[in-house]
PDB file of N, CA and C in Angstrom:
ATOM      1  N   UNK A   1      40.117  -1.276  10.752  1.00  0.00           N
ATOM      2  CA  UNK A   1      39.133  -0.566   9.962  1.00  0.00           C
ATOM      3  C   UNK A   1      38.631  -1.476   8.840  1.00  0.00           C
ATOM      4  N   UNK A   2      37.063  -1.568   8.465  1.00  0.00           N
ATOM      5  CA  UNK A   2      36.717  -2.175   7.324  1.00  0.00           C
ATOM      6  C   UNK A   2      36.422  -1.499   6.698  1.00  0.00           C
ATOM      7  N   UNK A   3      36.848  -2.180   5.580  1.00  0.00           N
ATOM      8  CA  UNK A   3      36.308  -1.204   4.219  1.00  0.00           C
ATOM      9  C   UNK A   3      34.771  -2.012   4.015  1.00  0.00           C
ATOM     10  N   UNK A   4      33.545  -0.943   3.614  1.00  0.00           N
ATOM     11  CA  UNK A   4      32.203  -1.729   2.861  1.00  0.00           C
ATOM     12  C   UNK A   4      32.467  -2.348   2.020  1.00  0.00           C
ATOM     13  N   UNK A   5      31.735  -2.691   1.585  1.00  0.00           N
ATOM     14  CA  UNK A   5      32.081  -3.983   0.317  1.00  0.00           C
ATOM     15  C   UNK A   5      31.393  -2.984  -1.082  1.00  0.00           C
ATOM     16  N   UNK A   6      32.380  -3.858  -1.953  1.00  0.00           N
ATOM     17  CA  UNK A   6      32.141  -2.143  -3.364  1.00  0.00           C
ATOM     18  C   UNK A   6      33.175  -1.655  -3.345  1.00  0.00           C
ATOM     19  N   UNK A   7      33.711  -0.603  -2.111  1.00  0.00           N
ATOM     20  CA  UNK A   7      34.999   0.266  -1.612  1.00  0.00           C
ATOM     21  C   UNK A   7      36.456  -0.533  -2.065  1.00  0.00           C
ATOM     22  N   UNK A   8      37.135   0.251  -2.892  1.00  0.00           N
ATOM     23  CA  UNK A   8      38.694  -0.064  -2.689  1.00  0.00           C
ATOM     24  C   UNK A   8      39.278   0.905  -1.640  1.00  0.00           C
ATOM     25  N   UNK A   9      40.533   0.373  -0.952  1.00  0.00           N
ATOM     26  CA  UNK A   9      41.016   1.394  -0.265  1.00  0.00           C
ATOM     27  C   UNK A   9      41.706   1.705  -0.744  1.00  0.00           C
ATOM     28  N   UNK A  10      42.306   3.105  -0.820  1.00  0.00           N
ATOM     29  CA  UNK A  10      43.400   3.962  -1.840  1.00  0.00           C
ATOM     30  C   UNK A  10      44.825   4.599  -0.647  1.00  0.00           C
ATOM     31  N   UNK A  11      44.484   3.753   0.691  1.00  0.00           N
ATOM     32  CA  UNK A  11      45.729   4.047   1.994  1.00  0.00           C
ATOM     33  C   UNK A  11      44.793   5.288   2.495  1.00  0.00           C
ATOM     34  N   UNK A  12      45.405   6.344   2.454  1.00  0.00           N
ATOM     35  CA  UNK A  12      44.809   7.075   3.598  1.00  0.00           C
ATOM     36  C   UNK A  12      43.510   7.956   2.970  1.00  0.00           C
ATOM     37  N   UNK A  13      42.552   8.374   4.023  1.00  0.00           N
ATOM     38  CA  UNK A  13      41.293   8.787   4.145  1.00  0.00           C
ATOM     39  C   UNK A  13      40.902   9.996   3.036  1.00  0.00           C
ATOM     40  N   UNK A  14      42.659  10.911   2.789  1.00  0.00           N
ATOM     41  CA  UNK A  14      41.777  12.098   2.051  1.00  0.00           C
ATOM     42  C   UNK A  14      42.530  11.568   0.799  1.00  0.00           C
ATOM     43  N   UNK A  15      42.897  10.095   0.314  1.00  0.00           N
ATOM     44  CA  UNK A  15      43.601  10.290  -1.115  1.00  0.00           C
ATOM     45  C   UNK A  15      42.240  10.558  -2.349  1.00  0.00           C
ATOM     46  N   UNK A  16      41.344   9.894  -2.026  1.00  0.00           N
ATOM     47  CA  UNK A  16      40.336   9.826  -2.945  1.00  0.00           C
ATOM     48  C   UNK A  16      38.741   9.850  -2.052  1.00  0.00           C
ATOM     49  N   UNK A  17      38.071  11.186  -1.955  1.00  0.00           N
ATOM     50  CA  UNK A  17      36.668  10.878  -1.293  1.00  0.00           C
ATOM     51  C   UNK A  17      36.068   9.831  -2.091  1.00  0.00           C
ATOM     52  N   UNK A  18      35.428   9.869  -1.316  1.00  0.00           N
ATOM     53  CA  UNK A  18      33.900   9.066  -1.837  1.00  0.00           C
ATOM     54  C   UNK A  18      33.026   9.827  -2.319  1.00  0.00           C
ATOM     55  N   UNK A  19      32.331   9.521  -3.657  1.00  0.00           N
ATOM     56  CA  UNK A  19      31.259  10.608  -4.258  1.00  0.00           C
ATOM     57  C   UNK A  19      30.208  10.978  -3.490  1.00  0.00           C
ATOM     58  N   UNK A  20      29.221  12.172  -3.695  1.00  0.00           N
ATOM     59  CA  UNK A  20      28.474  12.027  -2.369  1.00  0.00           C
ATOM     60  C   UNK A  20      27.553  11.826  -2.557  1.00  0.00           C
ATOM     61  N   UNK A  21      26.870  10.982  -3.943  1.00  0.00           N
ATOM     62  CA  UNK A  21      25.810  10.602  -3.984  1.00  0.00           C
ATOM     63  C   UNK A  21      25.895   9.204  -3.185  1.00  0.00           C
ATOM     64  N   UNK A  22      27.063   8.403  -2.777  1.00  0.00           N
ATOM     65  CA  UNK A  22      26.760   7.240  -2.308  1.00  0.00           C
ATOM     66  C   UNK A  22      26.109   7.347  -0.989  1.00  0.00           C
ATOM     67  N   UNK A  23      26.270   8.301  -0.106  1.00  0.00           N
ATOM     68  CA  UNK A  23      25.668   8.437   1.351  1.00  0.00           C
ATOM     69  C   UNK A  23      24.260   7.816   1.013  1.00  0.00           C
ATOM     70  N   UNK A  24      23.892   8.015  -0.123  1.00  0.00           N
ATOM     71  CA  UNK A  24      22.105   7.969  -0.255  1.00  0.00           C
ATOM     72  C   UNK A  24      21.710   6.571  -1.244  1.00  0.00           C
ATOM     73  N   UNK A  25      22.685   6.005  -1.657  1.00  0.00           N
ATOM     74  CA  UNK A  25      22.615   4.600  -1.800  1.00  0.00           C
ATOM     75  C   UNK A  25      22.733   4.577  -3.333  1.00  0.00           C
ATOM     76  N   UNK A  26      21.985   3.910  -4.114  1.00  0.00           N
ATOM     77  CA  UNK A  26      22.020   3.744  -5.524  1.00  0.00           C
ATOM     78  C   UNK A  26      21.209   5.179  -6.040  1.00  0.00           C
ATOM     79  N   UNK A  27      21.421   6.514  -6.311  1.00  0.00           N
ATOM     80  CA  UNK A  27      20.576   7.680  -6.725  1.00  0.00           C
ATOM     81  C   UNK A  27      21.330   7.647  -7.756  1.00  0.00           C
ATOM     82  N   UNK A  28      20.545   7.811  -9.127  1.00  0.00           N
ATOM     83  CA  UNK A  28      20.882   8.518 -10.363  1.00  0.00           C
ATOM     84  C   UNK A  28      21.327   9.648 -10.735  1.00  0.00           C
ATOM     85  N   UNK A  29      21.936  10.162 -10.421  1.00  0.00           N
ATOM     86  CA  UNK A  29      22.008  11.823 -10.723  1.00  0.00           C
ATOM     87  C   UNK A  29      21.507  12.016 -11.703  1.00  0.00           C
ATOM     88  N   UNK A  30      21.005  11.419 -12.943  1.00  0.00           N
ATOM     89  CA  UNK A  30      20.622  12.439 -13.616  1.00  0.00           C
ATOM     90  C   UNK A  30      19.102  12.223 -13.565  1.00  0.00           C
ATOM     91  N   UNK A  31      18.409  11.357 -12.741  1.00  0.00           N
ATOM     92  CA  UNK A  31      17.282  11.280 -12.183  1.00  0.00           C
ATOM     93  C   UNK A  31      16.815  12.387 -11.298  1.00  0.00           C
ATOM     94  N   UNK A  32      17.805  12.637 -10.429  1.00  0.00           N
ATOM     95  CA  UNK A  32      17.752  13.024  -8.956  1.00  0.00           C
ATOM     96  C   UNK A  32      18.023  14.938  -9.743  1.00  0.00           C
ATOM     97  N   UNK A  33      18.982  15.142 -10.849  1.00  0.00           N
ATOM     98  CA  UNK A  33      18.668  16.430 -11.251  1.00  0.00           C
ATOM     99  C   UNK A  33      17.522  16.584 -12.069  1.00  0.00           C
ATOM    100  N   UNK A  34      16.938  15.687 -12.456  1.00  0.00           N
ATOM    101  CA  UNK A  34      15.481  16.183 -13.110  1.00  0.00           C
ATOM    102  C   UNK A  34      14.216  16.352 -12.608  1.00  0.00           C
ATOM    103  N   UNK A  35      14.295  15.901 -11.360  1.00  0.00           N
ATOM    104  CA  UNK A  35      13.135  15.995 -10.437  1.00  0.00           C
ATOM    105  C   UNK A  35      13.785  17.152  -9.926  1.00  0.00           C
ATOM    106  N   UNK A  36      14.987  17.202  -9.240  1.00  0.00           N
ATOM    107  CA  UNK A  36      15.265  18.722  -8.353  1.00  0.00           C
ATOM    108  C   UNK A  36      14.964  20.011  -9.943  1.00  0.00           C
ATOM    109  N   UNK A  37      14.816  19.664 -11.370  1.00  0.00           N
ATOM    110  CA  UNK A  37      14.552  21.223 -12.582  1.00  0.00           C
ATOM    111  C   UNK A  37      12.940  21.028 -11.828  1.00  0.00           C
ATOM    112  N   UNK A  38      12.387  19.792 -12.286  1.00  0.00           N
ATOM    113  CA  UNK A  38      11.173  19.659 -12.347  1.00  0.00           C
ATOM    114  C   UNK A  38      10.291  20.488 -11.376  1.00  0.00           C
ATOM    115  N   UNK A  39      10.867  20.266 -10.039  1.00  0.00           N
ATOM    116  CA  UNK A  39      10.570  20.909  -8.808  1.00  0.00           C
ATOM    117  C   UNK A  39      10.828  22.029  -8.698  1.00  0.00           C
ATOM    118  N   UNK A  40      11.827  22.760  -9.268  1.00  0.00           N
ATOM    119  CA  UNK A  40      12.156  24.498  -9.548  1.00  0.00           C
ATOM    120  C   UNK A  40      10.892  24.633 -10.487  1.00  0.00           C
ATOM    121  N   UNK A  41      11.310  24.169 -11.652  1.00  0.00           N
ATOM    122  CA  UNK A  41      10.338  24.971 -12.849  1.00  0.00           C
ATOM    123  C   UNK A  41       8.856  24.770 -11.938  1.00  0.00           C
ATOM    124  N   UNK A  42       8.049  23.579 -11.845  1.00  0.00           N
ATOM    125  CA  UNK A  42       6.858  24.184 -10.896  1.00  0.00           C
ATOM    126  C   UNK A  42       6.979  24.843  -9.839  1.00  0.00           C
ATOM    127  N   UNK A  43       7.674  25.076  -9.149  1.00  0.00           N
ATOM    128  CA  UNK A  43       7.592  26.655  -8.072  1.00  0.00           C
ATOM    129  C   UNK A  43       7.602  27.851  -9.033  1.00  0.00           C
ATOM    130  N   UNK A  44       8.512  27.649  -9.976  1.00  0.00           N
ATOM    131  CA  UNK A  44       8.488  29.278 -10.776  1.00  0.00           C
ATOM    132  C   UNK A  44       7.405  29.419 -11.441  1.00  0.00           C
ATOM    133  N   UNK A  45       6.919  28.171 -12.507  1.00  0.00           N
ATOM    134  CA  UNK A  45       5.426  28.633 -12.728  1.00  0.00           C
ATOM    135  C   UNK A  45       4.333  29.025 -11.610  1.00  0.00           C
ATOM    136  N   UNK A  46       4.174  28.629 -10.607  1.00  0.00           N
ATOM    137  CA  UNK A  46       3.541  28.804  -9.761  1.00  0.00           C
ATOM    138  C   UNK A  46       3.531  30.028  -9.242  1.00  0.00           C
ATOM    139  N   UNK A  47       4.841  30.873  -9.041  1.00  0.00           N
ATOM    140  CA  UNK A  47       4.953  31.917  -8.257  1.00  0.00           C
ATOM    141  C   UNK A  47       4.591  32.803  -9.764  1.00  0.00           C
ATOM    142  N   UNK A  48       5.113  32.733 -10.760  1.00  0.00           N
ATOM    143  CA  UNK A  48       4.855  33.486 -11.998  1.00  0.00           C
ATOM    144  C   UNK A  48       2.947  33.305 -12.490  1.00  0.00           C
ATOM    145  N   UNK A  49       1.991  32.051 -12.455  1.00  0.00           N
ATOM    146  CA  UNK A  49       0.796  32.711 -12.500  1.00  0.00           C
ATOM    147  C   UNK A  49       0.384  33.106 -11.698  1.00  0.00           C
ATOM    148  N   UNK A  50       0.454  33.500  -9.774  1.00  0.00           N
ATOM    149  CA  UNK A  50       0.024  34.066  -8.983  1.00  0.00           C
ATOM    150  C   UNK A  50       0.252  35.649  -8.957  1.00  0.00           C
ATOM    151  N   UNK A  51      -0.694  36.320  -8.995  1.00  0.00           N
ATOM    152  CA  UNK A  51      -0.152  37.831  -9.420  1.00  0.00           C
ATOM    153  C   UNK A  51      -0.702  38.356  -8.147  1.00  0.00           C
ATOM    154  N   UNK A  52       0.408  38.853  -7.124  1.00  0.00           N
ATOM    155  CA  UNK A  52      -0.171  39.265  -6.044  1.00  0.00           C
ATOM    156  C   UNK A  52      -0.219  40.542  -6.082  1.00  0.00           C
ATOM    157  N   UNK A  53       0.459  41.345  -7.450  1.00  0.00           N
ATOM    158  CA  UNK A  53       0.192  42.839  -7.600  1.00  0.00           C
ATOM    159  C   UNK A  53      -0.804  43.228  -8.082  1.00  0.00           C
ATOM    160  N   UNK A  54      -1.929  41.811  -8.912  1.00  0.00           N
ATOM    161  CA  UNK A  54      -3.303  42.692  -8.565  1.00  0.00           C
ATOM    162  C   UNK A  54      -4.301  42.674  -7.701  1.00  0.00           C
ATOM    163  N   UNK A  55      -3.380  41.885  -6.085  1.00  0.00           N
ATOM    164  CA  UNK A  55      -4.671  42.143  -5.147  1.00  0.00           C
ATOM    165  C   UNK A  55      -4.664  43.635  -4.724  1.00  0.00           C
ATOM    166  N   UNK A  56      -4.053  44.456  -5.372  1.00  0.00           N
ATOM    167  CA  UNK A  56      -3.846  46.302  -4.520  1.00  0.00           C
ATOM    168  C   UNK A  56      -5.379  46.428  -5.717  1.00  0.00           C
ATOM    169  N   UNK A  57      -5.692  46.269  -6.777  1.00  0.00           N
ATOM    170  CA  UNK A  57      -6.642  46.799  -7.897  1.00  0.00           C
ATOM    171  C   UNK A  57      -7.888  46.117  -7.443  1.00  0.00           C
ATOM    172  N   UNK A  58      -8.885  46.882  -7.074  1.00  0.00           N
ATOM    173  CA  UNK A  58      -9.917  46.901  -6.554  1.00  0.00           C
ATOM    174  C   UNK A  58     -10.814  46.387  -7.769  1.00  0.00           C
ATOM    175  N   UNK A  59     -11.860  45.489  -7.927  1.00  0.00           N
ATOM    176  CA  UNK A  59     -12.934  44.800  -8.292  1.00  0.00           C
ATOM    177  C   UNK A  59     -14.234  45.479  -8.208  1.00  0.00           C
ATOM    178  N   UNK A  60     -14.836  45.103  -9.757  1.00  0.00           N
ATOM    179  CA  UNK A  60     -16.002  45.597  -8.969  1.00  0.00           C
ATOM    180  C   UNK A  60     -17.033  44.766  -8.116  1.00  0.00           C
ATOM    181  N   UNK A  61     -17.773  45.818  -7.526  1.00  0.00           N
ATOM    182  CA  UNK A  61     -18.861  44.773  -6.581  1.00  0.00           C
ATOM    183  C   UNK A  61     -17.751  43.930  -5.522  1.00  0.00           C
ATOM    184  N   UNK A  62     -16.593  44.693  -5.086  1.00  0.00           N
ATOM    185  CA  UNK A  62     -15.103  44.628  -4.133  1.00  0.00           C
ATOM    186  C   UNK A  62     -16.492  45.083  -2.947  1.00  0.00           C
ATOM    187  N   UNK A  63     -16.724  44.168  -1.465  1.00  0.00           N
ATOM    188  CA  UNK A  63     -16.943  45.334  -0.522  1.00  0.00           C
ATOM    189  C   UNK A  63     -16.453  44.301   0.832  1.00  0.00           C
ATOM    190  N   UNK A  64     -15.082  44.880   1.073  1.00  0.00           N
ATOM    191  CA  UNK A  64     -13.960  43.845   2.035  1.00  0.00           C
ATOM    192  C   UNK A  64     -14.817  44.037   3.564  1.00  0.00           C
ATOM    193  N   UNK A  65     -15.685  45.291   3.878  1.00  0.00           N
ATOM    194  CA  UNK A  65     -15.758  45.317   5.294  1.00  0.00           C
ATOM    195  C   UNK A  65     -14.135  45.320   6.002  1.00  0.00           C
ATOM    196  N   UNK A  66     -15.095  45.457   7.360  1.00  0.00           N
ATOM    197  CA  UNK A  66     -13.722  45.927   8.053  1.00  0.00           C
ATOM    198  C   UNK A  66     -12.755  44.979   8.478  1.00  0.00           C
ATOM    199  N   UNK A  67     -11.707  45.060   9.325  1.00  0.00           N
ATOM    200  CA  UNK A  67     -10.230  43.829   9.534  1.00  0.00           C
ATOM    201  C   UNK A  67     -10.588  43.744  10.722  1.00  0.00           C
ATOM    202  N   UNK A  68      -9.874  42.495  10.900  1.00  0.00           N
ATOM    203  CA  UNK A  68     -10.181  41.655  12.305  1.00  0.00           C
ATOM    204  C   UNK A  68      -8.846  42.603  13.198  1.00  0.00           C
ATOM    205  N   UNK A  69      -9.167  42.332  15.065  1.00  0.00           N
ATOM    206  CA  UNK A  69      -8.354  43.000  15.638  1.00  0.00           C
ATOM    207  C   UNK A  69      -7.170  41.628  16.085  1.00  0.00           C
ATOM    208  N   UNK A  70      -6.228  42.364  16.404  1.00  0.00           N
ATOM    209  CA  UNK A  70      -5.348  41.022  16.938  1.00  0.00           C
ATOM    210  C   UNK A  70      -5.906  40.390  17.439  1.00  0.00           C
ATOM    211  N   UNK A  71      -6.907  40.271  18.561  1.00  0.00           N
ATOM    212  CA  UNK A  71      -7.093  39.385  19.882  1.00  0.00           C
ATOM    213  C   UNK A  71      -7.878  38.361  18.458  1.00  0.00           C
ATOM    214  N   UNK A  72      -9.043  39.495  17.757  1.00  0.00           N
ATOM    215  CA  UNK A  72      -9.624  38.483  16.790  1.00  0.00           C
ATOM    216  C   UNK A  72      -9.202  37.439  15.677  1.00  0.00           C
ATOM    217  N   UNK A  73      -8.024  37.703  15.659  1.00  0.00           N
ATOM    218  CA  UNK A  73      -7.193  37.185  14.089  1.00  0.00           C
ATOM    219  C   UNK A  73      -6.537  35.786  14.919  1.00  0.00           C
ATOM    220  N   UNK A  74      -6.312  36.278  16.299  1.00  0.00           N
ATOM    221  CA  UNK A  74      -5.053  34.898  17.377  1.00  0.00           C
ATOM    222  C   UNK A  74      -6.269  34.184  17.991  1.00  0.00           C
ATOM    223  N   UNK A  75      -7.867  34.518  17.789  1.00  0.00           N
ATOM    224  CA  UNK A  75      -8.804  33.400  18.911  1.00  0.00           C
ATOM    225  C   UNK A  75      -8.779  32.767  17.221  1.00  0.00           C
ATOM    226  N   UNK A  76      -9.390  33.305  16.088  1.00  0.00           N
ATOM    227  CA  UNK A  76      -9.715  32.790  14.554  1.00  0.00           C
ATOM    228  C   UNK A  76      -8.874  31.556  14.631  1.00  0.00           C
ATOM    229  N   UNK A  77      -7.606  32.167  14.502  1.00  0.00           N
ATOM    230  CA  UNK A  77      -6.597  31.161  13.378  1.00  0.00           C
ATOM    231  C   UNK A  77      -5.747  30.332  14.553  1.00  0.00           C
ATOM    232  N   UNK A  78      -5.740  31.104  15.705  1.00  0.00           N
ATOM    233  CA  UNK A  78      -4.748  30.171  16.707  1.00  0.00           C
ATOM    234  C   UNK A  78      -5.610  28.902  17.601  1.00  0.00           C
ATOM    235  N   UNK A  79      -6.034  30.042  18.982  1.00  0.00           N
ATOM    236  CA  UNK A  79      -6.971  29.102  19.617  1.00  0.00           C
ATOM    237  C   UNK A  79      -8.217  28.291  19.308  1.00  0.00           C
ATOM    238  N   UNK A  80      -8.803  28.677  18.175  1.00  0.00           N
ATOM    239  CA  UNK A  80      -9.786  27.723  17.810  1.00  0.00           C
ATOM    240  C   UNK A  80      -9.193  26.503  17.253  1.00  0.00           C
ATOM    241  N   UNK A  81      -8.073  26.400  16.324  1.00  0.00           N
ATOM    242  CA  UNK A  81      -7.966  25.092  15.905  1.00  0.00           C
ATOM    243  C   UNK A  81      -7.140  24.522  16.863  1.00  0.00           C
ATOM    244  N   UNK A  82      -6.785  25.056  18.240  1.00  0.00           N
ATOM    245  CA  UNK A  82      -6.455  24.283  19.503  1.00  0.00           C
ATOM    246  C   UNK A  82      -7.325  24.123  20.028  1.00  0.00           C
ATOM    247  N   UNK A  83      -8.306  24.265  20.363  1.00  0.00           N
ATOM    248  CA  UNK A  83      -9.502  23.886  20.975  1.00  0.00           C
ATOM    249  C   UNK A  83     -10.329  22.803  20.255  1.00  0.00           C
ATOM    250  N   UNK A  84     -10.295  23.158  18.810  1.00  0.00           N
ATOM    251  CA  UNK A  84     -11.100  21.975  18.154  1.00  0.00           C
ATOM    252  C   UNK A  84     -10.311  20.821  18.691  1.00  0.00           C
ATOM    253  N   UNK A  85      -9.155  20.898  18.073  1.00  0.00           N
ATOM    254  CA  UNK A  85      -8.342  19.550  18.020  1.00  0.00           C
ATOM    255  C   UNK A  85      -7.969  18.720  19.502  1.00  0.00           C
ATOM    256  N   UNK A  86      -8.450  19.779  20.164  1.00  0.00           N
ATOM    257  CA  UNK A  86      -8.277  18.849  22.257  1.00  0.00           C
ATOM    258  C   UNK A  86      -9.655  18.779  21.986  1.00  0.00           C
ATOM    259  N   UNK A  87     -10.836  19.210  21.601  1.00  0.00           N
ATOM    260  CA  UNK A  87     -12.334  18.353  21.534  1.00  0.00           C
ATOM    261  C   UNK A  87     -12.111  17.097  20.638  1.00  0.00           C
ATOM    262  N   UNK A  88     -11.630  17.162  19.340  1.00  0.00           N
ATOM    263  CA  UNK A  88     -11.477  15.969  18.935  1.00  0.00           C
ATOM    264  C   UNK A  88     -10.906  14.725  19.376  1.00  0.00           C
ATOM    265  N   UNK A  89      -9.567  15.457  19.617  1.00  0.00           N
ATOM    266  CA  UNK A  89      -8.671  14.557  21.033  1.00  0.00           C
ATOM    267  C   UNK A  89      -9.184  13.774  22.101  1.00  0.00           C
ATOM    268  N   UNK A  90      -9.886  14.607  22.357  1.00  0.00           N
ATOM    269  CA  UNK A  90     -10.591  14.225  23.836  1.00  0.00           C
ATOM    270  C   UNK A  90     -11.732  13.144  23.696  1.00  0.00           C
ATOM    271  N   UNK A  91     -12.566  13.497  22.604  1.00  0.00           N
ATOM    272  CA  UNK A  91     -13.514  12.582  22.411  1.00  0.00           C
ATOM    273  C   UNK A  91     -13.227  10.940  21.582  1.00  0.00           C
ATOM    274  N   UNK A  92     -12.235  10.899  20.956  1.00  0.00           N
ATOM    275  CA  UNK A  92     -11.166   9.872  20.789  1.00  0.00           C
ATOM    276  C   UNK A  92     -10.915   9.043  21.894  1.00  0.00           C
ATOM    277  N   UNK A  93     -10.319   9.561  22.217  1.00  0.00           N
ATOM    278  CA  UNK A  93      -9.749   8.988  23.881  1.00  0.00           C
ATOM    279  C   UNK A  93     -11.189   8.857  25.217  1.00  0.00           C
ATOM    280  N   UNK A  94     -11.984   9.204  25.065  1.00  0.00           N
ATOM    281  CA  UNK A  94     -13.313   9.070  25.679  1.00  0.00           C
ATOM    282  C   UNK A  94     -14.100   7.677  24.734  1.00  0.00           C
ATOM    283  N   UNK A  95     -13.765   8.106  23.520  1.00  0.00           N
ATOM    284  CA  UNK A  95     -15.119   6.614  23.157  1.00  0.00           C
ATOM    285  C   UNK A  95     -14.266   5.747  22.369  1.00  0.00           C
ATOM    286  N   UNK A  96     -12.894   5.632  22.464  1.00  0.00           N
ATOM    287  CA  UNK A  96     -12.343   4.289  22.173  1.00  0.00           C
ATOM    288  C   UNK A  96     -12.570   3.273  23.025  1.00  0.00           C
ATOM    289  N   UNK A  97     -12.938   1.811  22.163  1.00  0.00           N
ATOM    290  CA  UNK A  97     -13.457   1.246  22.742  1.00  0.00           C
ATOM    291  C   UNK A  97     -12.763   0.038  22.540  1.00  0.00           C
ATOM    292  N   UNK A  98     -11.573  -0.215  22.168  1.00  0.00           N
ATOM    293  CA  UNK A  98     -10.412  -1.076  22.155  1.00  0.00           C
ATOM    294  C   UNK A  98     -10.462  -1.781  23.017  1.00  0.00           C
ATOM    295  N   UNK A  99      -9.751  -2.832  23.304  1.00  0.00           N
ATOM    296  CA  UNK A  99      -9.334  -3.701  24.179  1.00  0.00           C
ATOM    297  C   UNK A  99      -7.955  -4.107  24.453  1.00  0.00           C
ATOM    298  N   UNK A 100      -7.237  -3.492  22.711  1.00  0.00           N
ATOM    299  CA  UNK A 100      -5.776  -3.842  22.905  1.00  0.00           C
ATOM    300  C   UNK A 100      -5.186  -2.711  23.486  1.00  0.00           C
ATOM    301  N   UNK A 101      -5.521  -2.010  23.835  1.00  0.00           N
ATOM    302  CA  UNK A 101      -4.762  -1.125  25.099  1.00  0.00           C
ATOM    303  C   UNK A 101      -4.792  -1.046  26.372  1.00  0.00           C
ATOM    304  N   UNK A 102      -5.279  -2.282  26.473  1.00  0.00           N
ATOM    305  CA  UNK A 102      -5.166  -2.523  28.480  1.00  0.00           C
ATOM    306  C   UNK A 102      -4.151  -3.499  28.613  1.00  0.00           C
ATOM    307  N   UNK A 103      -3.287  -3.096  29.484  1.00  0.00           N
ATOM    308  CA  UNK A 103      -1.968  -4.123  30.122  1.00  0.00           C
ATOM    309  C   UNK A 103      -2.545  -5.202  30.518  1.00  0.00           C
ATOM    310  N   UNK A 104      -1.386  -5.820  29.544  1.00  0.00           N
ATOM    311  CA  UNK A 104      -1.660  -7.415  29.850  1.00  0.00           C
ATOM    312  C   UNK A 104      -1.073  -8.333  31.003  1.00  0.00           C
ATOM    313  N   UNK A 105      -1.461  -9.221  31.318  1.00  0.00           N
ATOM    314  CA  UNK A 105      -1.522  -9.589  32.589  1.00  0.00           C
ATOM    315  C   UNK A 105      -0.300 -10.436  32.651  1.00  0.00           C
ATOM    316  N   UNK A 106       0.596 -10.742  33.530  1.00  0.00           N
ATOM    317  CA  UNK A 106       1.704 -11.324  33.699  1.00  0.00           C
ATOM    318  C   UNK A 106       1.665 -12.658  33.426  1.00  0.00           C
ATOM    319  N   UNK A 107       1.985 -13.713  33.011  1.00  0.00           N
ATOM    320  CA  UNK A 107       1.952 -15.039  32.654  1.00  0.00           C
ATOM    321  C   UNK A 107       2.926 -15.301  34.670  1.00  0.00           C
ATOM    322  N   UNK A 108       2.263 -16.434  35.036  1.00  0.00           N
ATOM    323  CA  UNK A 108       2.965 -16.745  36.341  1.00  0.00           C
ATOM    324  C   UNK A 108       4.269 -17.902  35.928  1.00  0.00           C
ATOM    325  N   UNK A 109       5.043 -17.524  36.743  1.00  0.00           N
ATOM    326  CA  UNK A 109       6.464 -18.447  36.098  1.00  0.00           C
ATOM    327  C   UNK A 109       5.906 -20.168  37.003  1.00  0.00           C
ATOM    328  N   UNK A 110       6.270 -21.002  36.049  1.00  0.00           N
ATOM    329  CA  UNK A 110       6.251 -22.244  37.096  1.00  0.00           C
ATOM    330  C   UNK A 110       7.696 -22.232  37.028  1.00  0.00           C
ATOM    331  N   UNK A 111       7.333 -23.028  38.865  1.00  0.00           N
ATOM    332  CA  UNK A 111       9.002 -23.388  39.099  1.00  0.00           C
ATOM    333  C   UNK A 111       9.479 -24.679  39.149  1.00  0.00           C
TER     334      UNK A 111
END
C-alpha cells in the first residue's frame, strides 16, 4: 500500500480519517462556507421578493382569456421545441460544409 505524499500513516485505516475536504484538493473551508451562506441568502432573498400570493389578487385591466387544453399545453411547451430543435438539427447537418469530417484515407505501409 502507498501512502500519497503529504499523508502520514497512523497503522491501521480507521485510527485517524482523513478530513473530507481533502477528496476535493486544496478548498478553504471558510471560502467554500461563504459561497455555500452566499448561495442560501440569494435563494432566500429571491424566494422572499417573489410573492406568489399575489398572483390569486386580480389587477385591473386583468383579462386572462381562457386555458390551454392538455393536448394544447404538450404540442406548446413539449413537441414544438422538439420539432424546432430536429429542424435546426437537421439543417446543421444538411449545410455543413466542413471537410474535417470525412475519413481520412489510409497512409499505404511500405515494405
Amino acid at each position: 500500500m502507498t501512502i500519497p505524499r503529504g499523508r502520514v500513516s497512523y497503522g491501521t485505516p480507521s485510527a485517524r480519517p482523513f478530513p473530507s475536504f481533502d477528496t476535493f484538493g486544496p478548498v478553504d473551508k471558510k471560502n467554500a462556507l461563504r459561497a455555500g451562506a452566499l448561495a442560501a441568502g440569494t435563494t432566500l432573498m429571491m424566494l422572499l421578493m417573489s410573492s406568489p400570493a399575489l398572483a390569486l389578487t386580480r389587477d385591473d385591466g386583468d383579462d386572462p382569456g381562457q386555458g390551454l387544453s392538455v393536448m394544447e399545453t404538450l404540442g406548446q411547451f413539449v413537441l414544438a421545441p422538439i420539432v424546432l430543435f430536429a429542424v435546426i438539427a437537421g439543417l446543421v447537418m444538411v449545410l455543413d460544409r466542413s471537410t474535417d469530417r470525412q475519413p481520412k484515407a489510409k497512409a499505404k505501409a511500405k515494405a
